[in-house]
Protein backbone atom coordinates (compact mmCIF):
# COMPACT_ATOMS: atom_id res chain seq x y z
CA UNK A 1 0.00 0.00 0.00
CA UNK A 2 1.86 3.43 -1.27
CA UNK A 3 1.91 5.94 1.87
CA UNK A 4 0.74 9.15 -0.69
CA UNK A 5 -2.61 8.19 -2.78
CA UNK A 6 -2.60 7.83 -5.92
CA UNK A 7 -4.79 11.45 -6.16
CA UNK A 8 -1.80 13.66 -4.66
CA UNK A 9 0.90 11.55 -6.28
CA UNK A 10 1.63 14.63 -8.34
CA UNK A 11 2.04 16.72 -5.77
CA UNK A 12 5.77 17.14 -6.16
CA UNK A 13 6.07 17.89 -9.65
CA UNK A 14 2.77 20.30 -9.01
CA UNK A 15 5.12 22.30 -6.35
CA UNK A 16 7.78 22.14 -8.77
CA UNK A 17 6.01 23.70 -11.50
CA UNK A 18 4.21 26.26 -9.27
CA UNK A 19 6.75 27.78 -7.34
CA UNK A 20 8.97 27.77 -10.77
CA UNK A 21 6.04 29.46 -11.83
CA UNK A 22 5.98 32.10 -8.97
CA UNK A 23 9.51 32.39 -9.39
CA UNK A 24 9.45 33.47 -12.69
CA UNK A 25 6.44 35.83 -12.26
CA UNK A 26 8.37 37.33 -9.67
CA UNK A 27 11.44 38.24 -12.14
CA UNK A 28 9.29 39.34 -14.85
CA UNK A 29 7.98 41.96 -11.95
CA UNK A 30 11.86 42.39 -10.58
CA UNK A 31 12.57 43.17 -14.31
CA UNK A 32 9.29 45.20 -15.54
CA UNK A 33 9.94 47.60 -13.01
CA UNK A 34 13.50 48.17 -13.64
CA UNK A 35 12.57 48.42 -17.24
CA UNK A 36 9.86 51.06 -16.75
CA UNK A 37 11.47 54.47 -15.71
CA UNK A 38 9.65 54.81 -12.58
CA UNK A 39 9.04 52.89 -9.71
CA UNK A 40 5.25 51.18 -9.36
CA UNK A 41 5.33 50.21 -5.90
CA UNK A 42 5.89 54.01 -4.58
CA UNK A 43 3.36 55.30 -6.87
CA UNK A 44 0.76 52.99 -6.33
CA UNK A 45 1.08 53.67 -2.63
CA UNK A 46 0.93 57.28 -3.18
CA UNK A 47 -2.30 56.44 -5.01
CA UNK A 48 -1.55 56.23 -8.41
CA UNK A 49 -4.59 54.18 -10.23
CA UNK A 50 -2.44 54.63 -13.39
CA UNK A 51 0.33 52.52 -11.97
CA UNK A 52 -1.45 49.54 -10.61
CA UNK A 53 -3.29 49.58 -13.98
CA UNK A 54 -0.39 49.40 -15.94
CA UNK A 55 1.50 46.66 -13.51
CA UNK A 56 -1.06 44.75 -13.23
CA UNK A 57 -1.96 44.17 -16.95
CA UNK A 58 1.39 43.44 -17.06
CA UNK A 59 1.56 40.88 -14.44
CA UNK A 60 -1.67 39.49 -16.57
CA UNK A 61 -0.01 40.05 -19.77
CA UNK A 62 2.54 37.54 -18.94
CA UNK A 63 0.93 35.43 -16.82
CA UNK A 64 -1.56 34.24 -19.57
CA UNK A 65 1.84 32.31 -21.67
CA UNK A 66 3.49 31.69 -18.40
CA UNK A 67 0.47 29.75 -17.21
CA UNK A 68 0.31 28.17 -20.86
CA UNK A 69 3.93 27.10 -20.67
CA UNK A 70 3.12 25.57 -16.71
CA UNK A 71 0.19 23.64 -18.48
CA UNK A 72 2.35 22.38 -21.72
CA UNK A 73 5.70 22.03 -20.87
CA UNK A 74 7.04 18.50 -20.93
CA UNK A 75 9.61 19.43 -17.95
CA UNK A 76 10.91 21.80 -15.52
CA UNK A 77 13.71 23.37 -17.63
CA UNK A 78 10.75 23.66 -20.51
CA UNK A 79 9.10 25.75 -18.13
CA UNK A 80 11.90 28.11 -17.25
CA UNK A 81 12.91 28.29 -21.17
CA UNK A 82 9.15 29.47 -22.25
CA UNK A 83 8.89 31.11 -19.56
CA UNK A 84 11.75 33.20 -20.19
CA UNK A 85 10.57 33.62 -24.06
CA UNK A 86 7.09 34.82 -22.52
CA UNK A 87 9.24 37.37 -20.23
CA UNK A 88 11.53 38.34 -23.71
CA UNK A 89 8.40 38.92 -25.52
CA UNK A 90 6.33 40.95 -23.32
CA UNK A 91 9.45 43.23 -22.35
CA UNK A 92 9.68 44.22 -26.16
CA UNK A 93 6.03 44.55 -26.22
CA UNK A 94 6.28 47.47 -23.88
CA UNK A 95 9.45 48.51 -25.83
CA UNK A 96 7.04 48.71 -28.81
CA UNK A 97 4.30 50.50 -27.07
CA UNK A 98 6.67 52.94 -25.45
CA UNK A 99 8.01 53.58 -29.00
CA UNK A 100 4.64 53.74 -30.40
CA UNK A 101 3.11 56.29 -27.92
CA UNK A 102 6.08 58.65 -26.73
CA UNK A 103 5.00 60.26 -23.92
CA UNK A 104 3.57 56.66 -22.42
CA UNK A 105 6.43 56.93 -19.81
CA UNK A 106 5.65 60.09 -18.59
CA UNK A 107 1.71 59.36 -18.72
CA UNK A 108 1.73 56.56 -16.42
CA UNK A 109 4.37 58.89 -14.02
CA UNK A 110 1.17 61.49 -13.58
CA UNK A 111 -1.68 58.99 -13.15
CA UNK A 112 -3.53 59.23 -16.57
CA UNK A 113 -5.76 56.06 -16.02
CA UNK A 114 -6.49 56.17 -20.15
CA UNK A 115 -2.57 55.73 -21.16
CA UNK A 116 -2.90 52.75 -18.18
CA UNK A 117 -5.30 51.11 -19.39
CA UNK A 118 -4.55 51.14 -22.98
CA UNK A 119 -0.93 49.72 -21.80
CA UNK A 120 -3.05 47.12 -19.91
CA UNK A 121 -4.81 45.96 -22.78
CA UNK A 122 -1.62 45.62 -24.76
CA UNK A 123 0.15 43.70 -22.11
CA UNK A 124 -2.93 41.95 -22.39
CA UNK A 125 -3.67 41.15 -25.72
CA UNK A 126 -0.11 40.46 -26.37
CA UNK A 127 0.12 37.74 -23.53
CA UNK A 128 -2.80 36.31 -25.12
CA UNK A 129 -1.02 36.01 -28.54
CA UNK A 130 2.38 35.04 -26.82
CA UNK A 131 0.33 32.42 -25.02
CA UNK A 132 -1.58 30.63 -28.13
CA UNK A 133 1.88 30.86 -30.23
CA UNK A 134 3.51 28.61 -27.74
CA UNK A 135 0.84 25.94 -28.96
């Protein structure tokens, strides 16, 4: 008689996954903001709708192929390779928006909700593209 049942026997390898998973969410943050030239965490504290708009898409925007590449990926290093192409691609996504729209930046910086949420939906719609490419 096996001491874990067979219902939880892929526990480990769903702990693996997640906290890989976690892990890499927590980069692509560690990396988004270092990217963008101001700091979220400050500004959404001082109140700044525009900020946790913007993060937050992003954190969806990359989640969406990130939780593709958890659901697909044949191993543990599969994960951490797509999920570093999901963290590639939505990085120049907001290179392509900032170049696109100028004064994006500087938007976000003074709490203009409307340049937020269009960078939301592009985080968005771009994770959703990034995701369904992975196949």
């Amino acid at each position: 008689m096996s001491i874990i049942p067979e219902s939880i026997a892929g526990l480990p390898v769903f702990l693996e996954f997640f906290f890989g998973a976690v892990a890499l969410l927590l980069l692509f943050a560690f990396v988004y903001s270092r990217v963008t030239p101001y700091n979220e965490i400050p500004l959404i504290r001082k109140g700044n709708v525009a900020a946790a708009i913007g993060l937050g898409g992003a954190l969806l925007g990359y989640c969406l192929p990130l939780a593709g590449a958890v659901a697909h990926s044949a191993s543990f290093n599969d994960l951490l390779a797509w999920g570093a192409i999901a963290l590639v691609v939505q990085l120049g996504v907001l290179g392509v928006a900032r170049l696109l729209i100028p004064e994006l930046f500087d938007d976000m910086k003074k709490g203009r909700v409307a340049a937020a949420v269009l960078l939301a939906v592009i985080s968005l719609a771009a994770g959703l593209l990034n995701a369904a490419s992975m196949g």
